[in-house]
C-alpha atoms as a PDB file:
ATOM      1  CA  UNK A   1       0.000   0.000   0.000  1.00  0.00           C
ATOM      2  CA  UNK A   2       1.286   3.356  -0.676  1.00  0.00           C
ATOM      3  CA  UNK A   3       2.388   6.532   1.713  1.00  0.00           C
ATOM      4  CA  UNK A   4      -1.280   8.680   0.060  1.00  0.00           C
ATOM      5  CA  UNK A   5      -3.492   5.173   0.608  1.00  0.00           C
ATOM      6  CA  UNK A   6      -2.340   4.886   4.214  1.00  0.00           C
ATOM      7  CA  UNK A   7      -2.938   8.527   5.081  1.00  0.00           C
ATOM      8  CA  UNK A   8      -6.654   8.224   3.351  1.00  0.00           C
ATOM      9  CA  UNK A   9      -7.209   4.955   5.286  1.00  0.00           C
ATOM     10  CA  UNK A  10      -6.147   6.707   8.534  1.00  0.00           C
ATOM     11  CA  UNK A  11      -8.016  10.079   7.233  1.00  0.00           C
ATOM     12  CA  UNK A  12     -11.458   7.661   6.554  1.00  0.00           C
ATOM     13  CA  UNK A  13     -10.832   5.462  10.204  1.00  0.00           C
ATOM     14  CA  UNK A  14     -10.509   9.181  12.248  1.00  0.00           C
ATOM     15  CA  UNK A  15     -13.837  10.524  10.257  1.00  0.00           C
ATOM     16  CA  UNK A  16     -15.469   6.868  11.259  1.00  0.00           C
ATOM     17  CA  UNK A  17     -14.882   8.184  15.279  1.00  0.00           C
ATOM     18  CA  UNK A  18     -15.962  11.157  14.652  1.00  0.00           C
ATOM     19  CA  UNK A  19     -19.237  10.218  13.645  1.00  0.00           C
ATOM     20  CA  UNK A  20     -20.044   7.603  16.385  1.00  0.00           C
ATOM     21  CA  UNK A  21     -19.191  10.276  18.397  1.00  0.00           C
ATOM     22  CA  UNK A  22     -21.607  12.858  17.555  1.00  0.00           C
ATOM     23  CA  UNK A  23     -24.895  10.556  18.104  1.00  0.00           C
ATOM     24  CA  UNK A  24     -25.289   8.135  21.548  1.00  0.00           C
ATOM     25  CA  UNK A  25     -27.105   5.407  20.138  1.00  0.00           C
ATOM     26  CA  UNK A  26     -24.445   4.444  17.550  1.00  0.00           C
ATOM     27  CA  UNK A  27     -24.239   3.833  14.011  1.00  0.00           C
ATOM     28  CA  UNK A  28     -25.059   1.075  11.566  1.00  0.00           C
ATOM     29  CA  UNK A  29     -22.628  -0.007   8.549  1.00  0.00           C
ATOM     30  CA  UNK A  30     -24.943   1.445   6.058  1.00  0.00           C
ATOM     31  CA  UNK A  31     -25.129   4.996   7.707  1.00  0.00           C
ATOM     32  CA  UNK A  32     -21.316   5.411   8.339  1.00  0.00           C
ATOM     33  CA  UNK A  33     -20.845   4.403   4.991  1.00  0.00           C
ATOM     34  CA  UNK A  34     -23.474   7.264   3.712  1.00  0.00           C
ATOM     35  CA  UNK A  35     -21.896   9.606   5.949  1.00  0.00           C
ATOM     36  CA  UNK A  36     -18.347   9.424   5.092  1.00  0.00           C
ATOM     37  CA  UNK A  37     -18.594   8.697   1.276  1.00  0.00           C
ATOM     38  CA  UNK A  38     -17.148   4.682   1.925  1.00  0.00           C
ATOM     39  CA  UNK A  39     -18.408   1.536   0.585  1.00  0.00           C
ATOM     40  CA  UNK A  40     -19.783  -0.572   3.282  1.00  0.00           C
ATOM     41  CA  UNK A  41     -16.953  -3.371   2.926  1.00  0.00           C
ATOM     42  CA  UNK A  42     -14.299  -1.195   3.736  1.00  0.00           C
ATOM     43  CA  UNK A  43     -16.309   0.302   6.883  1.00  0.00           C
ATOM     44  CA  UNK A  44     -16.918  -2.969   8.001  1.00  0.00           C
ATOM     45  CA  UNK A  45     -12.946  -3.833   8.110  1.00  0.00           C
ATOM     46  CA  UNK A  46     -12.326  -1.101   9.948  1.00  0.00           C
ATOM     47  CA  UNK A  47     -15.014  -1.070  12.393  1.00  0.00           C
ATOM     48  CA  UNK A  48     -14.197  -4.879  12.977  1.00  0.00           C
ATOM     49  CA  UNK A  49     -10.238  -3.581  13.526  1.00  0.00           C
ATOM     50  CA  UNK A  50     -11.791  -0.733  16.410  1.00  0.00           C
ATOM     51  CA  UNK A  51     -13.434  -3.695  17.810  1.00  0.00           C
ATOM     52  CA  UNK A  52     -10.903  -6.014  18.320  1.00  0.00           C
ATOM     53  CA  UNK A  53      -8.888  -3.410  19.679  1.00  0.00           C
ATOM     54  CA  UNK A  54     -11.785  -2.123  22.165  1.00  0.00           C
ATOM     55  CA  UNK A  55     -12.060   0.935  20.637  1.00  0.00           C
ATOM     56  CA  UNK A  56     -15.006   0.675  19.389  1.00  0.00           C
ATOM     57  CA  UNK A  57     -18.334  -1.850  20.584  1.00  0.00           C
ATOM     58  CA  UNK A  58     -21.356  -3.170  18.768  1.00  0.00           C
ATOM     59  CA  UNK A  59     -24.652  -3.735  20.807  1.00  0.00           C
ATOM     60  CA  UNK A  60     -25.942  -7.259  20.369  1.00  0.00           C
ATOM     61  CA  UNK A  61     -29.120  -6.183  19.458  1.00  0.00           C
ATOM     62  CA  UNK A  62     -29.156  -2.999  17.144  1.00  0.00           C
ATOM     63  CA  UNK A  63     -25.857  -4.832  15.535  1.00  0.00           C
ATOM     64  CA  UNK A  64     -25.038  -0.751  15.554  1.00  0.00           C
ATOM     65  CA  UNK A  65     -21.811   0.367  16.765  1.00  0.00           C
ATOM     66  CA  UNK A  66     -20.376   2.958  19.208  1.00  0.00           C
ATOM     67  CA  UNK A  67     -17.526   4.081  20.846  1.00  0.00           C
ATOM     68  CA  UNK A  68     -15.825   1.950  23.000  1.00  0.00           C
ATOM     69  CA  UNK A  69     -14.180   2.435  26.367  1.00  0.00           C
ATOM     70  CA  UNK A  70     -10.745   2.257  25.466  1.00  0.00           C
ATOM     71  CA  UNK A  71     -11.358   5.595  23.848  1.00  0.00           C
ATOM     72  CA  UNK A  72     -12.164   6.710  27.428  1.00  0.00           C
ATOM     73  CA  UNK A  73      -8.987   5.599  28.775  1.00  0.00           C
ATOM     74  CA  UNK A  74      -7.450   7.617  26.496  1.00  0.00           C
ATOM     75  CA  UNK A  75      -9.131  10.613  26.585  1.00  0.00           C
ATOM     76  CA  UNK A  76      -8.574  10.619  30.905  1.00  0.00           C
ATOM     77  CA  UNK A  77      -4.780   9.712  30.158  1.00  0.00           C
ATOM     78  CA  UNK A  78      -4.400  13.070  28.435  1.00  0.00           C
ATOM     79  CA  UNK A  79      -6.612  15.049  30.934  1.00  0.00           C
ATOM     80  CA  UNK A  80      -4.308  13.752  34.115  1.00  0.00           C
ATOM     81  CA  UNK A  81      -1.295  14.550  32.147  1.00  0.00           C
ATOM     82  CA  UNK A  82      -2.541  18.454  31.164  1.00  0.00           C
ATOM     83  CA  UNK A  83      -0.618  20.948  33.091  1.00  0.00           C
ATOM     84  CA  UNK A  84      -1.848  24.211  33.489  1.00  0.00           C
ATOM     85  CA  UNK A  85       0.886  26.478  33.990  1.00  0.00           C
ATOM     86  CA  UNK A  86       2.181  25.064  30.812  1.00  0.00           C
ATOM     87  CA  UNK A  87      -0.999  24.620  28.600  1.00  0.00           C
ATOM     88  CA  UNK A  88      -1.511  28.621  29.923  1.00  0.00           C
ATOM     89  CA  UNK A  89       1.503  30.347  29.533  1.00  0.00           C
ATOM     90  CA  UNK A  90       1.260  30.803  25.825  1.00  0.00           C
ATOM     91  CA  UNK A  91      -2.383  32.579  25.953  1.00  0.00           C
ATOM     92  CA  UNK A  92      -0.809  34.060  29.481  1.00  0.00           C
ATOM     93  CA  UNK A  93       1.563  35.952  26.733  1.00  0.00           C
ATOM     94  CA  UNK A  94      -0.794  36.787  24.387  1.00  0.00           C
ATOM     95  CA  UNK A  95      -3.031  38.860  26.768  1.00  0.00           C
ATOM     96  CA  UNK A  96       0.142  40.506  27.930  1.00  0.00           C
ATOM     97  CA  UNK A  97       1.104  41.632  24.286  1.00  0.00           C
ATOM     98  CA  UNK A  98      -2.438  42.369  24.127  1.00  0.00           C
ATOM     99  CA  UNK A  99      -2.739  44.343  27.059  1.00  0.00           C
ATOM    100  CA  UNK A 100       0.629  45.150  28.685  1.00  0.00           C
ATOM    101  CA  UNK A 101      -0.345  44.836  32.053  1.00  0.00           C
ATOM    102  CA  UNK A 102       0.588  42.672  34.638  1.00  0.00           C
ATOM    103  CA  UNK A 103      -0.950  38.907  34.190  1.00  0.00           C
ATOM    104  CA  UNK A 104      -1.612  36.754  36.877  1.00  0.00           C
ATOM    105  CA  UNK A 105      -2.569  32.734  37.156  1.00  0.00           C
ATOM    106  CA  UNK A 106      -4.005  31.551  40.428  1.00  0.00           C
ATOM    107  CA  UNK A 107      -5.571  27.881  41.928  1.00  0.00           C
ATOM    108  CA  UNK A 108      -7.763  27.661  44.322  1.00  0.00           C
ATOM    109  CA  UNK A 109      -6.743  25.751  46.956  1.00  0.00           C
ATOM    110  CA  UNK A 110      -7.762  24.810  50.741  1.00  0.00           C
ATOM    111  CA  UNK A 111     -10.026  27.900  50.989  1.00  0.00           C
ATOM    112  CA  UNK A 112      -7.349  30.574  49.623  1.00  0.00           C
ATOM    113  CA  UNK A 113      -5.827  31.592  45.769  1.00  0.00           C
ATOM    114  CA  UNK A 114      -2.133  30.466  45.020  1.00  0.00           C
ATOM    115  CA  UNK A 115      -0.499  32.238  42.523  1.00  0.00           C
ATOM    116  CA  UNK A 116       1.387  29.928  39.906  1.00  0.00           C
ATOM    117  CA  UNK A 117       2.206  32.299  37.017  1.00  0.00           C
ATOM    118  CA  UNK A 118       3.270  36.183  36.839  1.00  0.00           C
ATOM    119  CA  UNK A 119       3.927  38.239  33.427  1.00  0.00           C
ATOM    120  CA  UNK A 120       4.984  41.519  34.878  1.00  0.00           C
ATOM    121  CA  UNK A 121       3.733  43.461  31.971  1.00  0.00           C
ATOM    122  CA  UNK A 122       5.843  46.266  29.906  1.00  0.00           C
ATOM    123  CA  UNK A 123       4.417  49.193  32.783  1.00  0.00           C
ATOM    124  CA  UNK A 124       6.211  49.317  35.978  1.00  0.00           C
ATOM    125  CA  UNK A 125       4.043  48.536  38.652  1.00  0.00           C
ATOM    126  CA  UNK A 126       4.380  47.469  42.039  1.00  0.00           C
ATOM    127  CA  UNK A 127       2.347  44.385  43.812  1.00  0.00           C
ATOM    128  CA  UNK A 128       2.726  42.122  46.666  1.00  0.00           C
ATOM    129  CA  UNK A 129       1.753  39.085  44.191  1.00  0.00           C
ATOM    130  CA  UNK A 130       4.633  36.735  43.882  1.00  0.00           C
ATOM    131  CA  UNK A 131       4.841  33.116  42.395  1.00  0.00           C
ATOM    132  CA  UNK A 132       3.900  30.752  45.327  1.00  0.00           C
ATOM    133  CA  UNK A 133       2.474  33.203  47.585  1.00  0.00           C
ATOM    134  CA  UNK A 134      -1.352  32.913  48.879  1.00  0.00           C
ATOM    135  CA  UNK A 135      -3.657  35.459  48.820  1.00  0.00           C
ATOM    136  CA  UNK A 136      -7.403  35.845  50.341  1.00  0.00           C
ATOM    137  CA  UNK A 137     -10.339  35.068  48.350  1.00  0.00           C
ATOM    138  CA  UNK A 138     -12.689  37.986  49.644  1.00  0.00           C
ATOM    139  CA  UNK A 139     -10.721  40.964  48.328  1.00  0.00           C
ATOM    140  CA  UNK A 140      -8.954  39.481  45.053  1.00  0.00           C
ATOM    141  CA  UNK A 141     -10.519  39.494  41.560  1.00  0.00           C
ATOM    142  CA  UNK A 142      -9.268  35.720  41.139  1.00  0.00           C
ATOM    143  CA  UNK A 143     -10.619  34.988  43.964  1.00  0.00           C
ATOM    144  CA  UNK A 144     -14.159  36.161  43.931  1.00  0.00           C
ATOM    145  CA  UNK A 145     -14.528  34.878  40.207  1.00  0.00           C
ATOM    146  CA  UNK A 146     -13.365  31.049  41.932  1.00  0.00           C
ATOM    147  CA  UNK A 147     -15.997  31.364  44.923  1.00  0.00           C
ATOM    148  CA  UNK A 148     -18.708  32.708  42.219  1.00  0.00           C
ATOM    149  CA  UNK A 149     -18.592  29.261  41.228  1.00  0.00           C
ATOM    150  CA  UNK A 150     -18.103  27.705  43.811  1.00  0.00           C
ATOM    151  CA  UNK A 151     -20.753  24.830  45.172  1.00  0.00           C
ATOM    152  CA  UNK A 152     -22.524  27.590  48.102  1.00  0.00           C
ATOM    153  CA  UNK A 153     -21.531  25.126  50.832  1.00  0.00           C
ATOM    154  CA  UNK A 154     -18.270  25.735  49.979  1.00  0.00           C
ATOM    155  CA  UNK A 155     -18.721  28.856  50.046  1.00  0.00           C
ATOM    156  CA  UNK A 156     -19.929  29.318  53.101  1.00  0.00           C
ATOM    157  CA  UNK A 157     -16.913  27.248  54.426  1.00  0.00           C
ATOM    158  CA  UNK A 158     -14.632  30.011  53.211  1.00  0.00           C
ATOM    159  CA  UNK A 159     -16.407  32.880  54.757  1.00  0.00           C
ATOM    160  CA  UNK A 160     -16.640  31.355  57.917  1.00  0.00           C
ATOM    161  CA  UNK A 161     -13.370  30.145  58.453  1.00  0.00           C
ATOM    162  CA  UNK A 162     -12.280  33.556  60.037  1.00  0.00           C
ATOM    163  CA  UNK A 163     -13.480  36.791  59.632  1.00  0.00           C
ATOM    164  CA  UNK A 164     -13.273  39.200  56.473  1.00  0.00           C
ATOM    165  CA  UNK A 165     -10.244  41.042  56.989  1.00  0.00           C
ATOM    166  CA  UNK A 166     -10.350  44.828  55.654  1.00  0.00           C
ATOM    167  CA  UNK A 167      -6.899  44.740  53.515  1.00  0.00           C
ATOM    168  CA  UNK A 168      -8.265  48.288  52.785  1.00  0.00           C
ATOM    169  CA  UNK A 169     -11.227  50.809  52.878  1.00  0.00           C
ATOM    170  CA  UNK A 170     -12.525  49.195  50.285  1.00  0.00           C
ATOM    171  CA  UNK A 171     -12.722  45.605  51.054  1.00  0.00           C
ATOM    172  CA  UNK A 172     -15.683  43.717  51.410  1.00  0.00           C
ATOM    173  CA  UNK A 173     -16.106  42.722  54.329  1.00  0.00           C
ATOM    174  CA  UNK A 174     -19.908  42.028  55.324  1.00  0.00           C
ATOM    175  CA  UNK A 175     -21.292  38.478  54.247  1.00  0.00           C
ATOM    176  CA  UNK A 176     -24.550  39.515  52.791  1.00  0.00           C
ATOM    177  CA  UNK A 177     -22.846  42.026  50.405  1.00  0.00           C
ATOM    178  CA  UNK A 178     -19.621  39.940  49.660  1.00  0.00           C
ATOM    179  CA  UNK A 179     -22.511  36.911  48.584  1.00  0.00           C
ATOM    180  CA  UNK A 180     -24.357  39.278  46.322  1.00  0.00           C
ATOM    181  CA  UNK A 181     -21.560  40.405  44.621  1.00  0.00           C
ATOM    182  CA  UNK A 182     -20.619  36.533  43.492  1.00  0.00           C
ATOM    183  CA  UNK A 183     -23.879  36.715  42.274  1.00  0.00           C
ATOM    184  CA  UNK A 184     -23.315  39.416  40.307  1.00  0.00           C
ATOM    185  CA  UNK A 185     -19.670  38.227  39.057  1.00  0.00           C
ATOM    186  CA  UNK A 186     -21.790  34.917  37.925  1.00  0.00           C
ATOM    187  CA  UNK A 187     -24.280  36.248  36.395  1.00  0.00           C
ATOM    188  CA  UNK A 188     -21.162  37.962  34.275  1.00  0.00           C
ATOM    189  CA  UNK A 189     -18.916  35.989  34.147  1.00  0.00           C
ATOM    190  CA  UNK A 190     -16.074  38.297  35.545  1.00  0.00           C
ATOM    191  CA  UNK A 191     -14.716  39.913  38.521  1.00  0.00           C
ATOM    192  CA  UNK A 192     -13.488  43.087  39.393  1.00  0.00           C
ATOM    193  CA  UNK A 193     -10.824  44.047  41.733  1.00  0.00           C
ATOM    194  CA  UNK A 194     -11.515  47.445  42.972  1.00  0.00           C
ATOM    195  CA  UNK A 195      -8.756  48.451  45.486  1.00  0.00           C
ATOM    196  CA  UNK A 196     -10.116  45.944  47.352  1.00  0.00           C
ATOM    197  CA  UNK A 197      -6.864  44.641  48.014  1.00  0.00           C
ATOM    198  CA  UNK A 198      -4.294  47.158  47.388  1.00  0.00           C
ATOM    199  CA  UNK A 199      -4.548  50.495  47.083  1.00  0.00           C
ATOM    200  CA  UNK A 200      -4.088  51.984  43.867  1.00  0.00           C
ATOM    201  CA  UNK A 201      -4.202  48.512  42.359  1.00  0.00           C
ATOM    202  CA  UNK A 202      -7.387  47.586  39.948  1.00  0.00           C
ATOM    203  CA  UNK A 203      -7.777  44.064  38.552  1.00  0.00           C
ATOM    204  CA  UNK A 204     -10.897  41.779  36.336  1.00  0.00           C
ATOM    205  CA  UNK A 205     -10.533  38.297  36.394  1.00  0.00           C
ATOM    206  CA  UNK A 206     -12.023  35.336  34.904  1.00  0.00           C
ATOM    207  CA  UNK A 207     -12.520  31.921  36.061  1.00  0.00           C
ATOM    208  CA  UNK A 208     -11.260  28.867  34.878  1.00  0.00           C
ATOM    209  CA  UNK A 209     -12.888  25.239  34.199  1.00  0.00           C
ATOM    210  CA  UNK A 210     -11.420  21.520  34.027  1.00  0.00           C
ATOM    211  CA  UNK A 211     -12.914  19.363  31.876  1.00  0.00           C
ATOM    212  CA  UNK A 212     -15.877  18.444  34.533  1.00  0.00           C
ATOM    213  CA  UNK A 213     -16.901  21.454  34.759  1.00  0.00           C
ATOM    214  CA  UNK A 214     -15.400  21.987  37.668  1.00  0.00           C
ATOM    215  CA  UNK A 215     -13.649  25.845  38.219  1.00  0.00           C
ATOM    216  CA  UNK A 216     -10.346  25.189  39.440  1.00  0.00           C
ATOM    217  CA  UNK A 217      -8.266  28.157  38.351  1.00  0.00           C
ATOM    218  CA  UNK A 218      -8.453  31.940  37.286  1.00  0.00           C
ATOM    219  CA  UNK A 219      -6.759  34.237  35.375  1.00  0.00           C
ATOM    220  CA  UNK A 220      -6.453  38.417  35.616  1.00  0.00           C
ATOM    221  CA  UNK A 221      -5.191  41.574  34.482  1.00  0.00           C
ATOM    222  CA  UNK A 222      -4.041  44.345  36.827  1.00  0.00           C
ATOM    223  CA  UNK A 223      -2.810  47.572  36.697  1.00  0.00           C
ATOM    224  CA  UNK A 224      -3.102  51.138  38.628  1.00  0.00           C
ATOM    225  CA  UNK A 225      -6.202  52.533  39.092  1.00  0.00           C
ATOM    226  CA  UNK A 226      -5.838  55.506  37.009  1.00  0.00           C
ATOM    227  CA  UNK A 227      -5.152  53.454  34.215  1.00  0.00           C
ATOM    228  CA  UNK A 228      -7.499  51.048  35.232  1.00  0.00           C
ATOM    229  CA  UNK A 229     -10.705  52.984  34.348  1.00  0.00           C
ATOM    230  CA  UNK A 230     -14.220  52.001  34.016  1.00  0.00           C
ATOM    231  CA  UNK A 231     -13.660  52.660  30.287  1.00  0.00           C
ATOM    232  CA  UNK A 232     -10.704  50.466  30.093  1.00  0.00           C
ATOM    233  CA  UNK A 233     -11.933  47.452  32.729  1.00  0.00           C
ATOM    234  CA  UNK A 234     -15.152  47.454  30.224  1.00  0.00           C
ATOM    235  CA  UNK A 235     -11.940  47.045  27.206  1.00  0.00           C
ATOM    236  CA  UNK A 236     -10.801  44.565  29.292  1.00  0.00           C
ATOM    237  CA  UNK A 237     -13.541  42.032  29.605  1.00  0.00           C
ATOM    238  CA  UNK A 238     -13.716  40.915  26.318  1.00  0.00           C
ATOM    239  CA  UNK A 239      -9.900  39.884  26.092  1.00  0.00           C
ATOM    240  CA  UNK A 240      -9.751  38.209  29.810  1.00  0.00           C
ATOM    241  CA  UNK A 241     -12.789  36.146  28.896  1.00  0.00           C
ATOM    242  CA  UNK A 242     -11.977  34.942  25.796  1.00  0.00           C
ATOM    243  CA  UNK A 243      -7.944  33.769  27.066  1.00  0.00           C
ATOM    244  CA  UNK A 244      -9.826  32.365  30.552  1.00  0.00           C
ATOM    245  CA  UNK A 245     -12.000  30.227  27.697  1.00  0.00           C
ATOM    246  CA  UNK A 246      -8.885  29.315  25.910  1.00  0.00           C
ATOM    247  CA  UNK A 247      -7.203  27.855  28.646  1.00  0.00           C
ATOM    248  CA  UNK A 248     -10.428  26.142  29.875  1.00  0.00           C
ATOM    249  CA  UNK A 249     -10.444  24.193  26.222  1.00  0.00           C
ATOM    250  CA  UNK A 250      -7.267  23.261  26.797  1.00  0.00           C
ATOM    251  CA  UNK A 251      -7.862  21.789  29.884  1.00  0.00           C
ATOM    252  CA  UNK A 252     -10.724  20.125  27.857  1.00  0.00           C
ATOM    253  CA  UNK A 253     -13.430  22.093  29.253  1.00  0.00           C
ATOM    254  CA  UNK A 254     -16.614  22.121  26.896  1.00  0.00           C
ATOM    255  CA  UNK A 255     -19.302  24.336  27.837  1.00  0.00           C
END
């Protein structure tokens, strides 16, 4: 066989997964065969290969066929092996080149943020943030956007572990209005960062998924306050949701 007949046999066996992908009760010879544009001998080979190798299965009944598990093996061998400082960093650049502001990545973890990535931006500006440092979750952008989706019993864990410290005058600090604002930043899909946390420091952040659904991550922009204006946070949103939704694909998120 030559080099062009064993790419179109591998081109025809991907579009074959593709289809029994796309419809839960499976697929007969006949309608794979329509669908891809392949006589029904040839689909039959290769559907018996998928078979044998347990990527694909054939209910007893129907005689149609479906995806196998082995596909699912596969697919949660990649997703435990996705790391997301590194599957981030390259749309962590582009929204600084974009912007040129200060980037940060944060995880949520054990009730508090920890920042994993920093892009310092081409504007000098001075923060406490710092690779491997924690930070609150009541008075940071990143933060707020995690706990906005965040299951509310969760939530509630986080508030009550100790009391709302005021980092400044313009912290949140009352339970009621800190739980309304989450519902605001979900019903957005963004946070904001007034001064809540430093002053003279403005921030909007976005959350990150996994591929269960599950936020486990966020991702903001920062700068000083006079820069930082309503007009240019509103700039902002568009480019820090569609990089948060970038990195969530490649974490295999699917809304």
């Amino acid at each position: 066989m030559s080099s062009d007949n064993l790419v179109k046999s591998l081109d025809r066996a991907l579009q074959i997964f593709e289809v029994l992908g796309s419809r839960r009760g499976g697929y007969g010879v006949t309608e794979i065969s329509k669908e891809i544009g392949l006589n029904k001998t040839s689909v039959y080979r290769m559907l018996s290969t998928f078979v044998r190798h347990g990527y694909v299965e054939q209910d007893a009944e129907t005689e149609k066929y479906k995806l196998g598990y082995k596909v699912l093996e596969l697919s949660s061998a990649l997703l435990e092996s996705i790391d997301l400082r590194t599957e981030a960093k390259p749309f962590l650049k582009e929204l600084g080149n974009v912007t040129n502001e200060v980037i940060h990545l944060v995880v949520y973890d054990r009730g508090e943020v920890v920042y994993i990535e920093k892009l310092e931006g081409n504007e000098t500006l001075r923060m406490h943030s710092k690779v491997g440092t924690r930070a609150p979750m009541h008075c940071t952008g990143v933060g707020k956007v995690i706990m906005a989706y965040l299951p509310s019993a969760e939530v509630a864990k986080i508030i009550d572990r100790q009391p709302m410290e005021a980092y400044t005058v313009h912290t949140i600090v009352d339970k009621n209005e800190l739980l309304e604002n989450l519902q605001e930043i979900k019903r957005k899909g963004f946070a904001y960062d007034l001064e809540e946390n430093e002053l003279g420091i403005s921030c909007i952040a976005a959350p990150i998924f996994e591929h269960t659904g599950k936020v486990v991550a966020a991702v903001s922009i920062s700068g000083p306050t006079m820069r930082m204006t309503t007009e240019r946070l509103a700039e902002l949103q568009e480019h820090i949701m569609d990089i948060a939704n970038k990195i969530s694909g490649r974490l295999g998120y699917r809304p």
